[in-house]
C-alpha atoms as a PDB file:
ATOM      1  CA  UNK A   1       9.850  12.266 -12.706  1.00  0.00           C
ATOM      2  CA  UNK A   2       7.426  10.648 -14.989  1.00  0.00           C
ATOM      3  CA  UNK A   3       6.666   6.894 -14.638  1.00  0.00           C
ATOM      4  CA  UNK A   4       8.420   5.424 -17.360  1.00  0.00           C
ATOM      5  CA  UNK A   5       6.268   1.817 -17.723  1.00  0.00           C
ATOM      6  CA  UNK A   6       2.628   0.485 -17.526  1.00  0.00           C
ATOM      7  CA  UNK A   7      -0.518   1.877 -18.596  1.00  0.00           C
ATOM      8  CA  UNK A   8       0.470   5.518 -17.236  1.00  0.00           C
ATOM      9  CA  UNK A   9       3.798   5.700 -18.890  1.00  0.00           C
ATOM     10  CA  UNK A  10       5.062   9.068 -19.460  1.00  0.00           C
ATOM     11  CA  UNK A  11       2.651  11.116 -16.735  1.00  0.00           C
ATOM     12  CA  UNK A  12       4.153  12.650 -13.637  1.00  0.00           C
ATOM     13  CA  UNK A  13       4.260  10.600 -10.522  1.00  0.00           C
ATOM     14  CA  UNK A  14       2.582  13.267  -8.605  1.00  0.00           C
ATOM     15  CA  UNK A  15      -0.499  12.897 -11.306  1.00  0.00           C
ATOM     16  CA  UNK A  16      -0.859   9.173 -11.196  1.00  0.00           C
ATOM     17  CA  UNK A  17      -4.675   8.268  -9.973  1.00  0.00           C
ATOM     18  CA  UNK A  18      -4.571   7.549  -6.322  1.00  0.00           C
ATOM     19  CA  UNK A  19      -5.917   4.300  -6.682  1.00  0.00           C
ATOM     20  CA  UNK A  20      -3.437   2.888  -9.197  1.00  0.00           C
ATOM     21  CA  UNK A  21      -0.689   4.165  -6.347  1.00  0.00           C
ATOM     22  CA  UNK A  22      -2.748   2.015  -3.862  1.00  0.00           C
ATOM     23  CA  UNK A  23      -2.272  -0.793  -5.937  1.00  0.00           C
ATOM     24  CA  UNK A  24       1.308  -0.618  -6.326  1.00  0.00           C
ATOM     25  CA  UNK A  25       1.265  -0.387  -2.949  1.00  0.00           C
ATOM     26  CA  UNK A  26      -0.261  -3.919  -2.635  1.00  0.00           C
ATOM     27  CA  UNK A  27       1.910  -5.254  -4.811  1.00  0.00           C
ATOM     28  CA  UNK A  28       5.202  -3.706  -4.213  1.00  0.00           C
ATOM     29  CA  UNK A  29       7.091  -1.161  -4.779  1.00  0.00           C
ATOM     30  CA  UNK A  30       9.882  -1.392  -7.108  1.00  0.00           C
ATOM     31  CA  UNK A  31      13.446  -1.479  -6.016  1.00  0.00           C
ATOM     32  CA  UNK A  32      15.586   1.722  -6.439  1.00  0.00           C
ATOM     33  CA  UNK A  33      14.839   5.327  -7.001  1.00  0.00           C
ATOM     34  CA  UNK A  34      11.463   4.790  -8.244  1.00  0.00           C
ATOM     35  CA  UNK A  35      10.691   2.622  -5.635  1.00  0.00           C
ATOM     36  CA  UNK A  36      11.626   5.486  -3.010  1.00  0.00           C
ATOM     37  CA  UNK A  37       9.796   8.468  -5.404  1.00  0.00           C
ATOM     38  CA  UNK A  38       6.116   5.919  -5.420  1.00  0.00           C
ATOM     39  CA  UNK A  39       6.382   5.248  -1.705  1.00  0.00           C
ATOM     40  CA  UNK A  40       6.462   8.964  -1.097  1.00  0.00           C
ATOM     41  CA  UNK A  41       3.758   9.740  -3.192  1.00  0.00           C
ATOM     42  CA  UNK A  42       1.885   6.771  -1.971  1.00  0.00           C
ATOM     43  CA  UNK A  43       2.349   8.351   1.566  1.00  0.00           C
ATOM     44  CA  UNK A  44       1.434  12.226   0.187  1.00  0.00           C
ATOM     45  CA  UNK A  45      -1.867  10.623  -1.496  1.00  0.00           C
ATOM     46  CA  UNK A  46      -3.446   8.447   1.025  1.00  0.00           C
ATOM     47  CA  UNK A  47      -2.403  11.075   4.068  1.00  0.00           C
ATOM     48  CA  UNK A  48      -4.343  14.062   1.880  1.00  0.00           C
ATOM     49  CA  UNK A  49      -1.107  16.233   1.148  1.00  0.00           C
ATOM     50  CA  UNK A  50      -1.922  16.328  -2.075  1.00  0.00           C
ATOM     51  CA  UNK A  51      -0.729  20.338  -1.962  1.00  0.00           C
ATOM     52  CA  UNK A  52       2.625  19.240  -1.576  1.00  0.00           C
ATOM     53  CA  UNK A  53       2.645  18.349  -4.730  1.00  0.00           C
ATOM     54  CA  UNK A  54       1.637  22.213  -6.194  1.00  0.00           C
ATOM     55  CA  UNK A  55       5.257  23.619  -6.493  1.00  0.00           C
ATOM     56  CA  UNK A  56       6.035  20.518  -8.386  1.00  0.00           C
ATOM     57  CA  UNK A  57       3.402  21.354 -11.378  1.00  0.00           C
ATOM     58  CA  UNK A  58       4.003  24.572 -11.200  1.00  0.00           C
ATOM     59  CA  UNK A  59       1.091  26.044  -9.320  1.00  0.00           C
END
């Protein structure tokens, strides 16, 4: 899914800098299923999985 507001509108979540997921973290999360997909990758990011992510960009 790509985020679909804000300054990184239209990159993947997976690709969104880890510190901009940080501070959404901070802030809050939106409701829904965008919420749900940016706490995962929030999770993924700060816990060094980052090669979860490699299937998803094709890698």
């Amino acid at each position: 899914m790509r985020m679909p507001y804000g300054k990184h509108a239209g990159m993947l979540l997976v690709d969104l800098p880890e510190p901009y997921v940080v501070w959404m973290a901070r802030e809050g999360f939106p409701d829904g299923k965008l919420g749900d997909m940016l706490r995962t990758v929030y999770e993924i990011k700060v816990n060094g999985l980052e090669y979860l992510f490699d299937p998803l960009r094709g890698r």
